[in-house]
C-alpha atoms as a PDB file:
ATOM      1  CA  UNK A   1     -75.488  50.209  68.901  1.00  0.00           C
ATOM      2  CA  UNK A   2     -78.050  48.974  66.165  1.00  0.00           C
ATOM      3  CA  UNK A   3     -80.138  47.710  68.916  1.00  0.00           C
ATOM      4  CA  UNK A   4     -80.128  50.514  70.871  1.00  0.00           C
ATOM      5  CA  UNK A   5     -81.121  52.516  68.531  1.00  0.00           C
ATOM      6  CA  UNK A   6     -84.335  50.248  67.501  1.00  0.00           C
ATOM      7  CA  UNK A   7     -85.355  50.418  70.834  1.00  0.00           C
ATOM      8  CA  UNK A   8     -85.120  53.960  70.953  1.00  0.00           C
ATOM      9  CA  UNK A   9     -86.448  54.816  67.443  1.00  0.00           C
ATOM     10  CA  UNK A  10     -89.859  51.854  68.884  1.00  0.00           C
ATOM     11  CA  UNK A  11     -89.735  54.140  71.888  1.00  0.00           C
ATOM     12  CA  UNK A  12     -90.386  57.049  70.233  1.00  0.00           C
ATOM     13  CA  UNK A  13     -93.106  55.683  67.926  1.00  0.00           C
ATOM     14  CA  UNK A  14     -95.084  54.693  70.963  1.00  0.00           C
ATOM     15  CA  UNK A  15     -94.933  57.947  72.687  1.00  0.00           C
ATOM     16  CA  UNK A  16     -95.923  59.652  69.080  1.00  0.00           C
ATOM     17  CA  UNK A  17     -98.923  57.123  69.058  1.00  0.00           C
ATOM     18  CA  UNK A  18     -99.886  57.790  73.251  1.00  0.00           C
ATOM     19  CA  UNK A  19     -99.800  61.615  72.378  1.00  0.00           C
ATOM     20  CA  UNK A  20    -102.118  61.425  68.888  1.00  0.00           C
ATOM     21  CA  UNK A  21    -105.606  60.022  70.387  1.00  0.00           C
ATOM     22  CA  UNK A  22    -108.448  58.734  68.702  1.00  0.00           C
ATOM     23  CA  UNK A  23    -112.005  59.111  70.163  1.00  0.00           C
ATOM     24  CA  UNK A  24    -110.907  60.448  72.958  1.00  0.00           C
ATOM     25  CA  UNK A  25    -109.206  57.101  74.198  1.00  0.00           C
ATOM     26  CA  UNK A  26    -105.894  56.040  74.574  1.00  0.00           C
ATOM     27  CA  UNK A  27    -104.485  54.112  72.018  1.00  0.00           C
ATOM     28  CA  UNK A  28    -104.089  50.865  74.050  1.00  0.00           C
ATOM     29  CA  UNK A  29    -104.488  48.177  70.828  1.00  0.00           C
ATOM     30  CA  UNK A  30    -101.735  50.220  68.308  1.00  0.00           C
ATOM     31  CA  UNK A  31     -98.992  51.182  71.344  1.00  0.00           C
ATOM     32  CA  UNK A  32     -99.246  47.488  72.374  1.00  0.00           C
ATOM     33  CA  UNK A  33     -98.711  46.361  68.649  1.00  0.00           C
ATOM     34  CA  UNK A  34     -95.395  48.559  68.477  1.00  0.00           C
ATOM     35  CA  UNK A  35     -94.281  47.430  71.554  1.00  0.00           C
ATOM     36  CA  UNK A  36     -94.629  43.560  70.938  1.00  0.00           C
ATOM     37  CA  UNK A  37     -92.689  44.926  67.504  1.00  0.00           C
ATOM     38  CA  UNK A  38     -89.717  46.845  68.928  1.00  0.00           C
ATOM     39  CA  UNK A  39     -89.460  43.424  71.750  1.00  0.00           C
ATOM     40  CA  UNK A  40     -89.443  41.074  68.853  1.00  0.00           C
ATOM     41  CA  UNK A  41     -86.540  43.630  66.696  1.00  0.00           C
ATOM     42  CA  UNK A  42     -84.401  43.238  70.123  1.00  0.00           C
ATOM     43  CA  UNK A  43     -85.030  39.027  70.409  1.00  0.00           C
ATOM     44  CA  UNK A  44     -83.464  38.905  66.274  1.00  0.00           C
ATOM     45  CA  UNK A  45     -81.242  41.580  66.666  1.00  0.00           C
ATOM     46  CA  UNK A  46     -79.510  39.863  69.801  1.00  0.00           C
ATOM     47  CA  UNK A  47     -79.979  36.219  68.089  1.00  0.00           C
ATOM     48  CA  UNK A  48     -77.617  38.063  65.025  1.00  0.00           C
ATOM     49  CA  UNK A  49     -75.317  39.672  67.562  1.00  0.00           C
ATOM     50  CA  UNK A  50     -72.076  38.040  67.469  1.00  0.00           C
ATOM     51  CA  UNK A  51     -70.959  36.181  71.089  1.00  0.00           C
ATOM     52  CA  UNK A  52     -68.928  38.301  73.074  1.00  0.00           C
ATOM     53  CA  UNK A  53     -65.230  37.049  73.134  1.00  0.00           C
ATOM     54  CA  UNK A  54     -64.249  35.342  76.188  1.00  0.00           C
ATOM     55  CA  UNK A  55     -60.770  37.202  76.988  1.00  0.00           C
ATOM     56  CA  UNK A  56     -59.825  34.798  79.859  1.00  0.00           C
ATOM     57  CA  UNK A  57     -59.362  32.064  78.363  1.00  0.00           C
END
């Protein structure tokens, strides 16, 4: 739930920054900076995630 959330919280930061321009361009350089960010908070957050428990077995 924790990651979900970070990705959707990331999500909205980028489409705050797409929507606030500055000199009339699109913010390429800052929404590609929070987007390498919110993929980097989903790589930890899934290396901290416990293993699923194998109910087979």
């Amino acid at each position: 739930m924790t990651i979900l959330l970070g990705i959707i919280g990331f999500h909205f930061l980028v489409m705050i920054r797409a929507k606030l321009k500055v000199y009339d361009r699109p913010p390429y350089i800052t929404t590609f900076i929070l987007t390498a960010i919110m993929v980097a908070y989903v790589v930890f957050m899934l290396y901290r995630m416990e293993p699923p428990v194998n109910l087979l077995h």
